[in-house]
Protein backbone atom coordinates (compact mmCIF):
# COMPACT_ATOMS: atom_id res chain seq x y z
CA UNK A 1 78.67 189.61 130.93
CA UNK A 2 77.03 187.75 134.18
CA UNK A 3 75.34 190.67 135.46
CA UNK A 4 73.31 188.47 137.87
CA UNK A 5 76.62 187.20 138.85
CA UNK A 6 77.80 190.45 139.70
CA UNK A 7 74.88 191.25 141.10
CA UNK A 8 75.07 189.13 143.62
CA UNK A 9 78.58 189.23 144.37
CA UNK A 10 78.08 193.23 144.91
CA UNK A 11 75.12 192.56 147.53
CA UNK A 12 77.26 190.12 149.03
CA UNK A 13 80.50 191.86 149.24
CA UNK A 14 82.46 189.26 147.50
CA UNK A 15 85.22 190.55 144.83
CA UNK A 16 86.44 189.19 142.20
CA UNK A 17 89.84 188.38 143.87
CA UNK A 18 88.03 186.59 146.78
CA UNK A 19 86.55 184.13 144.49
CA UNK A 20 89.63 183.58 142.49
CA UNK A 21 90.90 182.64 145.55
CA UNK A 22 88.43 180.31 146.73
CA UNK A 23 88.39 178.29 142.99
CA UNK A 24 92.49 178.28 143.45
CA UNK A 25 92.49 180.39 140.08
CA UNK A 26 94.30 183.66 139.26
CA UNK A 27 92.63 186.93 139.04
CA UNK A 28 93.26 187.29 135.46
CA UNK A 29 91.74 183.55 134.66
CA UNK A 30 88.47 184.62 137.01
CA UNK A 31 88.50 188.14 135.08
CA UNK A 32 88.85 186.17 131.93
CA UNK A 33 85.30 183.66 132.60
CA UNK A 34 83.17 186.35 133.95
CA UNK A 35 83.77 188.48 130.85
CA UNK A 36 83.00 185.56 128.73
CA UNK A 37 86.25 184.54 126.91
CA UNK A 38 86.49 181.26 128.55
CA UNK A 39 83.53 179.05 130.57
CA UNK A 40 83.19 178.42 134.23
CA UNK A 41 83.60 174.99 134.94
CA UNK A 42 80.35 173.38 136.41
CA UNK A 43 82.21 172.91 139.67
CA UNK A 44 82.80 176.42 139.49
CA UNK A 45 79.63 177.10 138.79
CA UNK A 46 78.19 175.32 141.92
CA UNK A 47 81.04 176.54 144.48
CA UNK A 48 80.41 180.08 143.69
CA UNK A 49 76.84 179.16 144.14
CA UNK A 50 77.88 177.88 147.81
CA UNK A 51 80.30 180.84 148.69
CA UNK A 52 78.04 183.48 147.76
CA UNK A 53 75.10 181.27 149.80
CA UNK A 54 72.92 182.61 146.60
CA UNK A 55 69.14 181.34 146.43
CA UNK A 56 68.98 182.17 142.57
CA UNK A 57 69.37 178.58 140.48
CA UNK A 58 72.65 178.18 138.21
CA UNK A 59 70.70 178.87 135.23
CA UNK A 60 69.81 182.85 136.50
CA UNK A 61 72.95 183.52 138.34
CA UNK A 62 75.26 182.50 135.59
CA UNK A 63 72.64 184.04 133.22
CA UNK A 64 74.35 185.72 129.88
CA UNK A 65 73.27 189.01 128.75
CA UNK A 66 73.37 189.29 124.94
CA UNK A 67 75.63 192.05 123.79
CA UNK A 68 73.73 194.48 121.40
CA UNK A 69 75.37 195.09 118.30
């Protein structure tokens, strides 16, 4: 659902268990925001920001991509 997200935590090497770990969340609760049934938390948001030392802005890394129906 974030594929900036993901984008940038594939160039960067960081899995999804790594920043589970860092927000002190399981993996199923991080697994559960970046598909889109529940929100990141603004400090969230900005930690992964810092962790995955990302130039994008909040608004294009966390970016949704509209499902096609």
């Amino acid at each position: 659902m974030f594929s900036n997200l993901e984008a940038e935590m594939l160039k960067k090497q960081v899995t999804r268990q790594e920043l589970a770990d860092s927000l002190d969340i399981t993996y199923q609760t991080f697994n559960n925001k970046i598909t889109g049934k529940t929100s990141f938390k603004l400090e969230e948001m900005l930690l992964i920001k810092k962790i995955l030392k990302s130039k994008s802005s909040l608004d294009t890394l966390f970016k949704v991509k509209e499902i096609k129906k």
